[in-house]
Protein backbone atom coordinates (compact mmCIF):
# COMPACT_ATOMS: atom_id res chain seq x y z
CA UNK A 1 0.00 0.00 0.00
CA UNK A 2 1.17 3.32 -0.91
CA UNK A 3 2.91 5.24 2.11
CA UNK A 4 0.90 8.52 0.92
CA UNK A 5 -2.35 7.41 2.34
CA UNK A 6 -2.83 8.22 6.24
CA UNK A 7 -4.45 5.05 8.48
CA UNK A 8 -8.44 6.08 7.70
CA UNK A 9 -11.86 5.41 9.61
CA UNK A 10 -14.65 4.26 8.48
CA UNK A 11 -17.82 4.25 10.76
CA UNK A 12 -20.73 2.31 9.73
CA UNK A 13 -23.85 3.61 11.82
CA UNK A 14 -26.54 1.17 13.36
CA UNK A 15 -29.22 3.18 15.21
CA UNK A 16 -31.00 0.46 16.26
CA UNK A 17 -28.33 -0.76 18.73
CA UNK A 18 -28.86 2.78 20.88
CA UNK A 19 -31.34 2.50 23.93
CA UNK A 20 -34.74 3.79 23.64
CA UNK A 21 -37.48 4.78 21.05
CA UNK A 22 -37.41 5.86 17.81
CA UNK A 23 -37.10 9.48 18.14
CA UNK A 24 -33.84 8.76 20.96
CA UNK A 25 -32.34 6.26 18.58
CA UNK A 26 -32.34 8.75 15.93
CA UNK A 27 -30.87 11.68 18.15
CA UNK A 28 -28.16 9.68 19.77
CA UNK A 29 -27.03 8.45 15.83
CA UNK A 30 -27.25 11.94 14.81
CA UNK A 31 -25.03 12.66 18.07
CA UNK A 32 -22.14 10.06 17.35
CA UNK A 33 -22.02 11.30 13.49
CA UNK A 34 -21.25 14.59 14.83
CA UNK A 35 -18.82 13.13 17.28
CA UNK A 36 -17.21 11.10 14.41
CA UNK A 37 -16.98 13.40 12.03
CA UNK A 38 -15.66 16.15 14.67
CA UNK A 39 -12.77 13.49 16.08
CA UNK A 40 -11.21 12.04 12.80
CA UNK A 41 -13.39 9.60 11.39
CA UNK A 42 -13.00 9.91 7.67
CA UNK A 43 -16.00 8.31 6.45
CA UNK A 44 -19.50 7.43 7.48
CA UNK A 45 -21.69 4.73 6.05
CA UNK A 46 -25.32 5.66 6.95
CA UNK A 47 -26.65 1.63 7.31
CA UNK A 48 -30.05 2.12 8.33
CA UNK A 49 -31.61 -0.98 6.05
CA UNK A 50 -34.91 -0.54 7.74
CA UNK A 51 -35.44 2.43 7.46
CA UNK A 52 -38.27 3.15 4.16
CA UNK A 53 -36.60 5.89 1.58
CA UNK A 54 -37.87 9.29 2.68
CA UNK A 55 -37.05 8.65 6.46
CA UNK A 56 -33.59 7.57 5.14
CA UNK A 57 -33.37 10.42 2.85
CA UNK A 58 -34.47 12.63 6.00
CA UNK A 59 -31.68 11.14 8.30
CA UNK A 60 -29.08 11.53 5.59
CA UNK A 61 -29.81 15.42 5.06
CA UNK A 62 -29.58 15.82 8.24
CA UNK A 63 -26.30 13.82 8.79
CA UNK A 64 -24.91 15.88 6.01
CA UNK A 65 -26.09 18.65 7.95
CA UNK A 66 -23.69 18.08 10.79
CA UNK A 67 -21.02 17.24 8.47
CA UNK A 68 -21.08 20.54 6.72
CA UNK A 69 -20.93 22.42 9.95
CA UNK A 70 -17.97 20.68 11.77
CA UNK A 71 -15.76 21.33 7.93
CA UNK A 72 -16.93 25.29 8.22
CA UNK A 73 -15.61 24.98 12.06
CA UNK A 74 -12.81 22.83 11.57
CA UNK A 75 -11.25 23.14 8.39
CA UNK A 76 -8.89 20.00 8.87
CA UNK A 77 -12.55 18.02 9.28
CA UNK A 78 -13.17 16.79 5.69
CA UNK A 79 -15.24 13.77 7.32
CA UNK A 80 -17.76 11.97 4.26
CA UNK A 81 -21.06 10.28 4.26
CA UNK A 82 -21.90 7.23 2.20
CA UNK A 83 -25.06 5.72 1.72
CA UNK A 84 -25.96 2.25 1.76
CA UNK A 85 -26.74 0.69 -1.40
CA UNK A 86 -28.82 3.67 -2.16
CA UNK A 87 -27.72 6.04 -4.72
CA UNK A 88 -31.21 7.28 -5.63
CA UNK A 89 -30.94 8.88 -1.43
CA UNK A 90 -27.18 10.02 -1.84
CA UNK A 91 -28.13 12.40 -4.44
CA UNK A 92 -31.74 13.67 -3.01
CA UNK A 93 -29.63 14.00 0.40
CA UNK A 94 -25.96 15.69 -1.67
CA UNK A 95 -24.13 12.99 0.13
CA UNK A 96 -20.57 11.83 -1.07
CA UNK A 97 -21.51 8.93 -2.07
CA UNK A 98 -22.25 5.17 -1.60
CA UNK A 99 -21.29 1.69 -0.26
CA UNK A 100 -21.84 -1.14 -2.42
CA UNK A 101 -22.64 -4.57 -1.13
CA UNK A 102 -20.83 -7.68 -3.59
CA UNK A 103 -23.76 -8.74 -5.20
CA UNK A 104 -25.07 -5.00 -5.33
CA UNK A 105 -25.15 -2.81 -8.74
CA UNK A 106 -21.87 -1.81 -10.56
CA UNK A 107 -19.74 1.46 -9.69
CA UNK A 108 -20.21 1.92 -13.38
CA UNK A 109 -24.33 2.12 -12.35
CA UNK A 110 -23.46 4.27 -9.43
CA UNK A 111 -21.55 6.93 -11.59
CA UNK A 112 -24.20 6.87 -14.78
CA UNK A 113 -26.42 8.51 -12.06
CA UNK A 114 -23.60 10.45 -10.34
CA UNK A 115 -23.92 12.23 -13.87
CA UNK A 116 -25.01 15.22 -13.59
CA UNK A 117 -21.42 16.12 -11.37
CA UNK A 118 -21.26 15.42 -7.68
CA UNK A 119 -18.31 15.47 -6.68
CA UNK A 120 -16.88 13.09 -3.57
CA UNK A 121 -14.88 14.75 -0.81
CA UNK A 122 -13.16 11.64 0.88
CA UNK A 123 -10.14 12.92 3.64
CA UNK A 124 -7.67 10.11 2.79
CA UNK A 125 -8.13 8.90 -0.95
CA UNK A 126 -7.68 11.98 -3.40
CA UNK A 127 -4.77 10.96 -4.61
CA UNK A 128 -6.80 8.33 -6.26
CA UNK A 129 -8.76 10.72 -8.28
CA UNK A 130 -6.01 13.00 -8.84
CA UNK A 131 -4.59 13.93 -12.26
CA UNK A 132 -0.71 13.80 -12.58
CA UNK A 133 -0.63 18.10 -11.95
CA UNK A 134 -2.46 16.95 -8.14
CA UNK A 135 -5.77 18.35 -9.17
CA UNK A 136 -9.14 16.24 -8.73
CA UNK A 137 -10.80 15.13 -12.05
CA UNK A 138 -13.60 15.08 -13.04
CA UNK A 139 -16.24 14.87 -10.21
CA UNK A 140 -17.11 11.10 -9.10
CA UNK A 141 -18.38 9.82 -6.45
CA UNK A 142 -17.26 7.89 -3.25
CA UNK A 143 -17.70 4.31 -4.11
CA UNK A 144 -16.99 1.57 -1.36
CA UNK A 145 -17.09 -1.90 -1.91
CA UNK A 146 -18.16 -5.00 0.57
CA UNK A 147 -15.20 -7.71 -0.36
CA UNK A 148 -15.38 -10.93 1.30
CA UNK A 149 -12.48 -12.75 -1.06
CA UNK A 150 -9.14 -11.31 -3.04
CA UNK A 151 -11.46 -12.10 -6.12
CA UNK A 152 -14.06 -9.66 -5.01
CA UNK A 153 -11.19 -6.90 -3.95
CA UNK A 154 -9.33 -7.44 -7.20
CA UNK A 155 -12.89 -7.13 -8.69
CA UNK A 156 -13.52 -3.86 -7.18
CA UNK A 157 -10.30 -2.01 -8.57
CA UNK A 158 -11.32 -3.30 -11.73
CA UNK A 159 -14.36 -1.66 -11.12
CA UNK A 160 -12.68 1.52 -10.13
CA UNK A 161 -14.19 1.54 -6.68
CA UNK A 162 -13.05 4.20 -4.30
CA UNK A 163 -12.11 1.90 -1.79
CA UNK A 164 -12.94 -1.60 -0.51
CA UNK A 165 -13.92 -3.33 2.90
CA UNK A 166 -12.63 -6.13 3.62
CA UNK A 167 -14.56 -8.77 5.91
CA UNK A 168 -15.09 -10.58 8.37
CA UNK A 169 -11.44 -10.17 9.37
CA UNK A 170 -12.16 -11.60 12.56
CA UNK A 171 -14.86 -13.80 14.10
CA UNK A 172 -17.60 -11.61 14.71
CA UNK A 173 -19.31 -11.36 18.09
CA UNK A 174 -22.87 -12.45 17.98
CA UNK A 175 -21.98 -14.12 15.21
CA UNK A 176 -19.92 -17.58 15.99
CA UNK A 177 -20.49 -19.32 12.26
CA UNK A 178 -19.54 -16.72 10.29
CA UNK A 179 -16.15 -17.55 9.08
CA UNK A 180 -13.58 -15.01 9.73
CA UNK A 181 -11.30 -14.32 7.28
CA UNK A 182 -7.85 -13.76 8.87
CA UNK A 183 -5.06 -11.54 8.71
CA UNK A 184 -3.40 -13.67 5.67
CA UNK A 185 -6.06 -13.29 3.58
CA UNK A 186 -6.89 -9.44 4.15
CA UNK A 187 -2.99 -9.20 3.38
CA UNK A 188 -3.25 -10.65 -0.03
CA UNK A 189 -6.26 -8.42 -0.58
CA UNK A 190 -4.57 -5.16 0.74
CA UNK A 191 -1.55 -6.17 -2.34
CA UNK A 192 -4.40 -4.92 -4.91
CA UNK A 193 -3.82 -1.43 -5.87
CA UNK A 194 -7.19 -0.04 -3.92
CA UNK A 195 -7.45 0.84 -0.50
CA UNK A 196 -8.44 -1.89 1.33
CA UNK A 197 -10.21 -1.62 5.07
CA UNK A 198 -10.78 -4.14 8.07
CA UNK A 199 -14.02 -5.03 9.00
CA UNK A 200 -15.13 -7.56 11.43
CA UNK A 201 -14.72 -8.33 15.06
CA UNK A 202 -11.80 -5.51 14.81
CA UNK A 203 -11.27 -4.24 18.14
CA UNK A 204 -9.06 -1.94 19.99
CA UNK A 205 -6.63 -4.92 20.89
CA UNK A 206 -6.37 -6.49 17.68
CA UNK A 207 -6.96 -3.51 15.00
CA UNK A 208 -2.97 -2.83 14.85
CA UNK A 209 -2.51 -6.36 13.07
CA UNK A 210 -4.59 -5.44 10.52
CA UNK A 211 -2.46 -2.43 10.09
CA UNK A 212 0.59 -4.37 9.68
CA UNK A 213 -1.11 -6.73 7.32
CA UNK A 214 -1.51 -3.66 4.94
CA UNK A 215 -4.85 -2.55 5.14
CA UNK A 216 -5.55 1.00 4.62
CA UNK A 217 -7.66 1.13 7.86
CA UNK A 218 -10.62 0.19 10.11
CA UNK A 219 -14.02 -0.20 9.29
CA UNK A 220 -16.60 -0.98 12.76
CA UNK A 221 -19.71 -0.53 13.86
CA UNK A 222 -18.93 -1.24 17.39
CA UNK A 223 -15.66 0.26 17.87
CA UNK A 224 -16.80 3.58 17.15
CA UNK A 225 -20.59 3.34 17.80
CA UNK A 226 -19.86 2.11 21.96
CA UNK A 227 -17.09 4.04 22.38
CA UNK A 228 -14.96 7.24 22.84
CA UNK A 229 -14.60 7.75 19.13
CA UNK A 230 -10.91 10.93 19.94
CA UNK A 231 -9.68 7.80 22.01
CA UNK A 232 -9.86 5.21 19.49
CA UNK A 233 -8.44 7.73 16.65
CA UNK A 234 -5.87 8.82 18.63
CA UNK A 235 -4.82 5.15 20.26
CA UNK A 236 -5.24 3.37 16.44
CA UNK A 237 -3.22 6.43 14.89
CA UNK A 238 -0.24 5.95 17.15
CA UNK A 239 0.00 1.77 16.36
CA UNK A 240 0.92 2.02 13.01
């Protein structure tokens, strides 16, 4: 992996895991966003499956909301949202872009409807979408990619994906038969030439060996959702 790109976070929201009703759920999510993107998370990927499209479109404006304020206040903030599988709400809601499950539609898909000239504004990868003078191209989306195999990964830079997620690294908690990848395998898959993050069962302890494998960074719901998210930045940030 290229020594250009800084270790990156990538926070994948699940409201549903907060205490309380509806109306909390959605405050304390809309809370932690702010508190991600204010403490160095680089990306958000608004995961609310359950949610039907204009409550999701809803939570996303607002989301973008709160990201747009902590840039004007902190400059060095360039934090970006991502929508699940949902380009149709990234656009409605100006969001960066999207995550893309395997099976889900092409990046190709995602940037015929990107057409009209969004333009992404990741913190870690613009060197990606950078022209040889160090200028960004044409405007294109964010496009993250769930991998589960080096095919998939390999796949995805074909595809010209932003970025892929690599998982389950690690057994999952709650979640005993899924079969965890391992640090070998996200190693091959972080020898592609696309940013590759760990997802699954990463934790505090163990997130550093995925750094040494080669990955470009951590992707978690937990690990950011339950706890301090400046802590976590600033502990992961000094393993490298």
């Amino acid at each position: 992996m290229p020594s250009v790109f800084k270790i990156c976070f990538y926070y994948i929201t699940d409201r549903a895991a907060f205490p309380g009703d509806d109306r909390t759920r959605r405050l304390r999510l809309l809370d932690k966003i702010s508190e991600a993107a204010s403490h160095g998370v680089d990306y958000i990927q608004l995961r609310e499956k359950d949610l039907p499209t204009c409550e999701l479109e809803r939570l996303a404006r607002d989301a973008m909301s709160i990201i747009r304020e902590v840039r004007t206040i902190g400059q060095d903030r360039q934090c970006a949202l991502l929508i699940n599988s949902r380009t149709d709400v990234a656009l409605a809601a100006d969001a960066n872009g999207v995550h893309l499950q395997a099976d889900d539609v092409s990046p190709e898909e995602v940037r015929a409807a990107w057409s009209h000239g969004k333009s992404g504004e990741g913190a870690c990868f613009d060197e990606i979408r950078a022209g040889s003078d160090g200028k960004k191209s044409t405007p294109d989306p964010l496009i993250a990619v769930s991998c589960h195999s080096l095919r998939e990964v390999t796949q995805a830079a074909a595809n010209r994906a932003t970025f892929a997620v690599f998982a389950p690294v690690f057994e999952k908690k709650g979640f005993p038969a899924t079969r965890a990848a391992g640090l070998d395998a996200l190693g091959e898959a972080s020898l592609v030439k696309i940013p590759v993050l760990a997802l699954g069962g990463v934790s505090l302890q163990n997130a550093h060996s995925c750094l040494r494998a080669g990955a470009a960074g951590i992707a978690a719901i937990r690990l950011f959702q339950e706890n301090d998210i400046a802590t976590i930045v600033e502990q992961l940030r000094g393993q490298k």
